[in-house]
N, C-alpha and C. Protein backbone atom coordinates (compact mmCIF):
# COMPACT_ATOMS: atom_id res chain seq x y z
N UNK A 1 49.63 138.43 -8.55
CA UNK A 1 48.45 137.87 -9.18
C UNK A 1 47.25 138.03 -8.24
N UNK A 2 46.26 138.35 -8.97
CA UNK A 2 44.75 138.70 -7.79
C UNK A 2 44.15 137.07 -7.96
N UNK A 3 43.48 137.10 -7.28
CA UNK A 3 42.39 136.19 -7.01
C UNK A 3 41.55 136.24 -7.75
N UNK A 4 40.07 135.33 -8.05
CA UNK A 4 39.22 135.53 -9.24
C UNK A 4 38.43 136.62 -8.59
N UNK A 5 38.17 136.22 -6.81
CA UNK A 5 37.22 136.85 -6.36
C UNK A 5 37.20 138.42 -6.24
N UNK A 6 38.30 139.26 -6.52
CA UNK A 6 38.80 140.27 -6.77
C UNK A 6 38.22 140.61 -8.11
N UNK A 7 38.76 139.73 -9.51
CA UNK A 7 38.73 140.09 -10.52
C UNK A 7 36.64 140.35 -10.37
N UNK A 8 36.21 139.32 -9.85
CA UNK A 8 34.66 139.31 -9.90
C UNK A 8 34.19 140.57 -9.19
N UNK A 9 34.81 141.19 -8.03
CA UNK A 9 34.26 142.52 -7.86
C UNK A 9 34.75 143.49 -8.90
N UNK A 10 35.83 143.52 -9.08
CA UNK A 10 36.37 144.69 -9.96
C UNK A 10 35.23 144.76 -11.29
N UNK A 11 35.08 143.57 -11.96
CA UNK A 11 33.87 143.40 -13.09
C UNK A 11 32.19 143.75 -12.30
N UNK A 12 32.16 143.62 -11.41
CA UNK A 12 30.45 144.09 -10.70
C UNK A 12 30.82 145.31 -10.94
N UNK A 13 31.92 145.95 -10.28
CA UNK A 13 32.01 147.56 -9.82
C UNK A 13 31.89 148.21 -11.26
N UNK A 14 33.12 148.32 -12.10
CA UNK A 14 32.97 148.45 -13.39
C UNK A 14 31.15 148.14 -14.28
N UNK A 15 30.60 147.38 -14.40
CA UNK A 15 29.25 147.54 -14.70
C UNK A 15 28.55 148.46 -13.68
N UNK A 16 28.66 148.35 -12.79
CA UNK A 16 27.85 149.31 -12.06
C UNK A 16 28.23 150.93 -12.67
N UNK A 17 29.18 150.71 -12.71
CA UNK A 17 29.71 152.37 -12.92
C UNK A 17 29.23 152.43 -14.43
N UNK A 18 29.56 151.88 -15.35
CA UNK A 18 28.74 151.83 -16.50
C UNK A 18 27.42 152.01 -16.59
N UNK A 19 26.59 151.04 -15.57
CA UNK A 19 24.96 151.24 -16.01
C UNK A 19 24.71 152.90 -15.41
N UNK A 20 25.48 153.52 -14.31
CA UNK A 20 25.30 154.87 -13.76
C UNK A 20 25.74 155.86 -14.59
N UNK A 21 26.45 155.29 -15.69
CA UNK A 21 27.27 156.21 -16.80
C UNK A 21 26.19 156.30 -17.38
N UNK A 22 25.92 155.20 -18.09
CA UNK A 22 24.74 155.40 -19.08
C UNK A 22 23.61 155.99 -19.19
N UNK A 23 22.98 155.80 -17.75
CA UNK A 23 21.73 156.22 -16.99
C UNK A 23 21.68 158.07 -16.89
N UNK A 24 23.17 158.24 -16.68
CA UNK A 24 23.21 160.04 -16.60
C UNK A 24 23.40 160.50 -18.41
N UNK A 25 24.05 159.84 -18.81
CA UNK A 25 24.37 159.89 -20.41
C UNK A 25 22.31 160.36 -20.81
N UNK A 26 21.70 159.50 -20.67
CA UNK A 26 20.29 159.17 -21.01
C UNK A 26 19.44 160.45 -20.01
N UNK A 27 19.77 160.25 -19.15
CA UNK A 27 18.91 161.35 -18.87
C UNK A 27 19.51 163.16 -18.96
N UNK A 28 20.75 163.06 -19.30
CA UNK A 28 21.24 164.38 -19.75
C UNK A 28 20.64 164.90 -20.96
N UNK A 29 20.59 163.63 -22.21
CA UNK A 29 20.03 163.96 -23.46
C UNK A 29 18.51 164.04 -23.31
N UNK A 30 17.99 163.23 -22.57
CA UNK A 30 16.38 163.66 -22.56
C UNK A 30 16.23 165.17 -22.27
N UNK A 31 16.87 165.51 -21.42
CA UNK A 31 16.90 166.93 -20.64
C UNK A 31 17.20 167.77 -21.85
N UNK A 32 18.19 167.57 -22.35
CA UNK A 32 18.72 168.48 -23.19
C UNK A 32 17.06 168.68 -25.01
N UNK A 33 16.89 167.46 -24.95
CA UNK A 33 16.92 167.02 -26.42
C UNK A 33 15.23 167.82 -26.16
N UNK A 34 14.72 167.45 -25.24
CA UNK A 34 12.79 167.64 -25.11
C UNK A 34 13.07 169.31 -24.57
N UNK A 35 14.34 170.33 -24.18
CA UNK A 35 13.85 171.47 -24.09
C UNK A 35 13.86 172.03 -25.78
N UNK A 36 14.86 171.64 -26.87
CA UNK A 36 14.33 171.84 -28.04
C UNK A 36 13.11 171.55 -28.80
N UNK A 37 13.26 170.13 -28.36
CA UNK A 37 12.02 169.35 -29.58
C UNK A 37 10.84 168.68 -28.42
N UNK A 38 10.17 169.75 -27.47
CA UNK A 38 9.37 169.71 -26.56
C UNK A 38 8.18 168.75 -27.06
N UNK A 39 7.51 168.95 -28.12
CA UNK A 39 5.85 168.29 -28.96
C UNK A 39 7.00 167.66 -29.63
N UNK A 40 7.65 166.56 -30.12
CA UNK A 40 7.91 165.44 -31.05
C UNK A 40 6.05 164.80 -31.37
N UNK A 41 6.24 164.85 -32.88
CA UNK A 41 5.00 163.84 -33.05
C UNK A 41 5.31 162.67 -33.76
N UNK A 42 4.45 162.16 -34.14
CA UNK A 42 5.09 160.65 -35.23
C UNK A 42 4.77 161.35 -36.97
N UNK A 43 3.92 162.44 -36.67
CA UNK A 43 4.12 163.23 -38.36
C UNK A 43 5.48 163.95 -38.24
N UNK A 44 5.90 164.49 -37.77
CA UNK A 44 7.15 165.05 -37.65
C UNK A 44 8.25 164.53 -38.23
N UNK A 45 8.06 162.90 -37.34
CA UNK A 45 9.01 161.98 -37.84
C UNK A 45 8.96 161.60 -39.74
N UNK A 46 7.19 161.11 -39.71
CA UNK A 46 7.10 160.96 -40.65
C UNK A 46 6.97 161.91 -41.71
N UNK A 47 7.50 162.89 -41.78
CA UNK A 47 6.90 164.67 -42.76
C UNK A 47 8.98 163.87 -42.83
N UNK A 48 9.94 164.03 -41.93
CA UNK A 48 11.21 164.08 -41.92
C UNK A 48 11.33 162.70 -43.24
N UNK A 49 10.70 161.82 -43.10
CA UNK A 49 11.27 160.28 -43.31
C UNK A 49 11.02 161.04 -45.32
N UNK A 50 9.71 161.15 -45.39
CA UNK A 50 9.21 161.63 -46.70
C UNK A 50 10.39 162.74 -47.20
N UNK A 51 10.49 163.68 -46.76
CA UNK A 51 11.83 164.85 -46.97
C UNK A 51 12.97 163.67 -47.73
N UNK A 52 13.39 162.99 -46.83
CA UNK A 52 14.39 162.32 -47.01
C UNK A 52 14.55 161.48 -48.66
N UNK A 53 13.47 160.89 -48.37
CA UNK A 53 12.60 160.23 -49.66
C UNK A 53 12.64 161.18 -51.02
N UNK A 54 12.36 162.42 -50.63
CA UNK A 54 12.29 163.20 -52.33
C UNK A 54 13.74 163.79 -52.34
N UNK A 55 14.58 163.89 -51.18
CA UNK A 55 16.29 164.37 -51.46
C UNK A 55 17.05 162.79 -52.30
N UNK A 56 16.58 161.65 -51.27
CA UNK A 56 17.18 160.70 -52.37
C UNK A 56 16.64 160.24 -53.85
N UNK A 57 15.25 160.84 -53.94
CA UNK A 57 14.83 160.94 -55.50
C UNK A 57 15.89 162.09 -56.60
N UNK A 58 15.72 163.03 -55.65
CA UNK A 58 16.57 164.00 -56.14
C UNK A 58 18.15 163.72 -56.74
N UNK A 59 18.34 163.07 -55.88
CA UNK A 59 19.87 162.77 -56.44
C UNK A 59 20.23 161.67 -57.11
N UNK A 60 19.15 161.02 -57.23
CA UNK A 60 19.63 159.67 -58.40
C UNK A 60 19.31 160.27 -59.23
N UNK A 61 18.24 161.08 -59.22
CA UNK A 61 17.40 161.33 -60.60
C UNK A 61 18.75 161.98 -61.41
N UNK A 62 19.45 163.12 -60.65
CA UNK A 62 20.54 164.11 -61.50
C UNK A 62 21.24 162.98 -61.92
N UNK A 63 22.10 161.75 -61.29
CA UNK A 63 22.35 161.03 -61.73
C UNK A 63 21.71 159.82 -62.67
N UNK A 64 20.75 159.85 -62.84
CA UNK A 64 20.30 159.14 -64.04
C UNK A 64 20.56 160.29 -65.34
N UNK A 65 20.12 161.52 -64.98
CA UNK A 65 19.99 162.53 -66.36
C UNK A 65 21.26 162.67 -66.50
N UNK A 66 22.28 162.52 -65.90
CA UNK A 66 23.97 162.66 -66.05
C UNK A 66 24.17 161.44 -67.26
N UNK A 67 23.59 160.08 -66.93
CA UNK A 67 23.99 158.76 -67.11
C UNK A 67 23.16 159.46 -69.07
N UNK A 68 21.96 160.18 -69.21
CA UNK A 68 21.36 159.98 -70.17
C UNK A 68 21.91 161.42 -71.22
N UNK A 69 23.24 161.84 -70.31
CA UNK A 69 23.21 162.96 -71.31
C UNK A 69 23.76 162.73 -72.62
N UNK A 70 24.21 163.19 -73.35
CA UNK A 70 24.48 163.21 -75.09
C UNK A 70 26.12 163.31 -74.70
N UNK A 71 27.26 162.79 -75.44
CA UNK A 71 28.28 163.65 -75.30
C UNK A 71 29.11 163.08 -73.55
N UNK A 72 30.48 162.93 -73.78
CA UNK A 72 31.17 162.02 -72.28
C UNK A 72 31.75 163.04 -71.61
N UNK A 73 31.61 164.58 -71.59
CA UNK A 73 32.21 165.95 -71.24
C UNK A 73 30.21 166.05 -70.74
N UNK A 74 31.19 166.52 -68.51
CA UNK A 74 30.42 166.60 -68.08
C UNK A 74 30.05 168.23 -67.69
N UNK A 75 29.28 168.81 -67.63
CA UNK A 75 29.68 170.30 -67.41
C UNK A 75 29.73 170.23 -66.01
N UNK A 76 30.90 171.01 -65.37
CA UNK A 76 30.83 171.79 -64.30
C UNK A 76 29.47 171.70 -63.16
N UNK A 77 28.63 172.20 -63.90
CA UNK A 77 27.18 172.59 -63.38
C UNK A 77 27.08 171.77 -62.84
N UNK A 78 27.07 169.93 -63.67
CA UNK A 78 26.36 169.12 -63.59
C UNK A 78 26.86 168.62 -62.22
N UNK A 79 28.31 168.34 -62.54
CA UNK A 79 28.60 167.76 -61.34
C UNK A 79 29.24 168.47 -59.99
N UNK A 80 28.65 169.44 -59.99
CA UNK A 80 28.31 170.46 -59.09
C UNK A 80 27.31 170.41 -58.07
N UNK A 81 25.71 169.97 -59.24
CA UNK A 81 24.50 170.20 -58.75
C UNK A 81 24.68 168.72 -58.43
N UNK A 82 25.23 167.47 -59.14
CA UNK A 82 25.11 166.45 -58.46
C UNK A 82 25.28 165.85 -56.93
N UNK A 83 26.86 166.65 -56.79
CA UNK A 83 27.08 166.93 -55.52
C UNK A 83 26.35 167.30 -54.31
N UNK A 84 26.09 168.93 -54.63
CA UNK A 84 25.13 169.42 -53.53
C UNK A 84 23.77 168.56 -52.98
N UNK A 85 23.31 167.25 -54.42
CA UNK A 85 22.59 167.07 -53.88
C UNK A 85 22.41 165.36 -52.80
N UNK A 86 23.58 165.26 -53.57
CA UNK A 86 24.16 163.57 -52.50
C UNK A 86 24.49 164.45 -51.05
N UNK A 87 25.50 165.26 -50.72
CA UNK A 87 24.84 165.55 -49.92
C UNK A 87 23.99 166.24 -49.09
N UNK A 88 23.09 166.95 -49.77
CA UNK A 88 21.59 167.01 -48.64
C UNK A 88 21.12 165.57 -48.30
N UNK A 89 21.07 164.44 -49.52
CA UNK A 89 20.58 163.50 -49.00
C UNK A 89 21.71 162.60 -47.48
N UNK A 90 22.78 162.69 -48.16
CA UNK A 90 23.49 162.17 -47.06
C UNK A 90 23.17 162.86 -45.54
N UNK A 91 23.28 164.32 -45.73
CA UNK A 91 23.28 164.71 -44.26
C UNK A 91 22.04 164.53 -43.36
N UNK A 92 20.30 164.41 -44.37
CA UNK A 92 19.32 164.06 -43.93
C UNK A 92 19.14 162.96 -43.17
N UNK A 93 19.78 161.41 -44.18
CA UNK A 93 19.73 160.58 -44.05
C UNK A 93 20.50 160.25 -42.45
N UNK A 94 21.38 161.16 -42.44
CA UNK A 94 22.58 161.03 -41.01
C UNK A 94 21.64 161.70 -39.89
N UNK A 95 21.02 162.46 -40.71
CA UNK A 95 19.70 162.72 -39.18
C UNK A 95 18.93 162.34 -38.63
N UNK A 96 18.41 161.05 -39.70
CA UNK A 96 17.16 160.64 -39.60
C UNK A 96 17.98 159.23 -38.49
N UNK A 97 19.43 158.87 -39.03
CA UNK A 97 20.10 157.79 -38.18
C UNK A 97 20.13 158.34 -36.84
N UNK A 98 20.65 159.91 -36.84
CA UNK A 98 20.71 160.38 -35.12
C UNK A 98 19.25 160.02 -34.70
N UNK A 99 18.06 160.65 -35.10
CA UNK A 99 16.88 160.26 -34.71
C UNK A 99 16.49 158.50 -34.49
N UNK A 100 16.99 158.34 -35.04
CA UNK A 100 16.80 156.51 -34.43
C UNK A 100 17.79 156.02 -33.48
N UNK A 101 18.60 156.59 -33.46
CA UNK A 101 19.73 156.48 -32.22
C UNK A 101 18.96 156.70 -31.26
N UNK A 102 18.41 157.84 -31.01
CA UNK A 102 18.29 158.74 -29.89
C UNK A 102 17.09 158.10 -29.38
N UNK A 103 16.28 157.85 -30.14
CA UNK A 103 14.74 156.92 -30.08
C UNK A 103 15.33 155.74 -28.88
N UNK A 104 16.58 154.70 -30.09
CA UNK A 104 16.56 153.33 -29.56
C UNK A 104 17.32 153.72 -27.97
N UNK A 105 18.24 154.76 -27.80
CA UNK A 105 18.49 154.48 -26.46
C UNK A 105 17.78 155.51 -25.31
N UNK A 106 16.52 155.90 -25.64
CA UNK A 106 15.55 156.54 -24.72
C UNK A 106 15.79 157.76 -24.22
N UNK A 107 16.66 158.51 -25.50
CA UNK A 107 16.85 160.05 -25.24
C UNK A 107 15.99 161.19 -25.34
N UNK A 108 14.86 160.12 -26.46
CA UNK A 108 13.54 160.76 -26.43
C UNK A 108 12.36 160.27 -26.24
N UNK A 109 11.67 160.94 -25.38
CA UNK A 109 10.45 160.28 -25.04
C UNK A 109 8.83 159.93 -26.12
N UNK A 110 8.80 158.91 -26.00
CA UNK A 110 8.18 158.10 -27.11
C UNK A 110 7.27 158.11 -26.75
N UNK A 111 6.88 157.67 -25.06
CA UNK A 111 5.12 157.09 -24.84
C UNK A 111 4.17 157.66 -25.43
N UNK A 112 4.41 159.18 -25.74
CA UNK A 112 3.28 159.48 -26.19
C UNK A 112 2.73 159.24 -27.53
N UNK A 113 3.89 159.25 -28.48
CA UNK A 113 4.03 158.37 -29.93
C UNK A 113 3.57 157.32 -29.95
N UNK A 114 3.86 156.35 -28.95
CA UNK A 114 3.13 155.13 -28.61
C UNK A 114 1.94 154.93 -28.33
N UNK A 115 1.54 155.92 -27.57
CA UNK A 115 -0.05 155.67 -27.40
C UNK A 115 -0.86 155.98 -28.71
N UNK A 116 -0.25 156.65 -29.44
CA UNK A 116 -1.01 157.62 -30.56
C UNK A 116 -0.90 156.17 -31.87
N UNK A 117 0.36 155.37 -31.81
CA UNK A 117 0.18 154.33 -32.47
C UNK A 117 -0.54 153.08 -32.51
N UNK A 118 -1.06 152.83 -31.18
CA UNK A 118 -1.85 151.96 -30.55
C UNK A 118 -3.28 152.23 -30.56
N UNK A 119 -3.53 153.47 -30.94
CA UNK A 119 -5.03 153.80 -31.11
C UNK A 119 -5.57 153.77 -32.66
């Protein structure tokens, strides 16, 4: 059996090694993420958010005109095109979540978004 005072370093050491995990985790993706998407703007974001917006118009809508067709025989087509288009919206929507991921844990650099929101 250890001692507490043991267990209390082993728990410092362990966070430490964590916050140094994290810290390289964060600055690997900045590195990585700003040699692609070098100019991020907040239209960018927002041109993405709108995209998103007319893919999920898109796909209720097929599904409303599904809900309004004549007749309980669906064609092929329909639920074909319904498909393709849940997911574009799904996979957008899963981008727009990576993009808020990446935001909330400082993989991408914001200040300048920030200043541009503050003015």
């Amino acid at each position: 059996m250890t001692d507490h005072s043991d267990d209390l370093k082993f728990e410092q050491a362990q966070r430490r090694f964590l916050i140094e995990l994290e810290t390289g985790i964060r600055y690997t993706n900045q590195e990585i993420i700003h040699k692609r998407i070098p100019d991020l703007t907040s239209e960018d974001i927002l041109t993405l958010v709108v995209k998103i917006g007319e893919l999920r118009a898109e796909y209720l809508e097929s599904a409303i005109q599904i809900s309004r067709a004549d007749g309980h025989a669906m064609a092929d087509t329909t639920i074909a095109d319904l498909k393709k288009r849940r997911q574009a919206y799904e996979e957008a929507r899963d981008v727009y979540q990576a993009l808020h991921d990446a935001i909330e844990k400082g993989y991408l650099d914001i200040s300048a978004l920030m200043q541009d929101a503050a003015e």
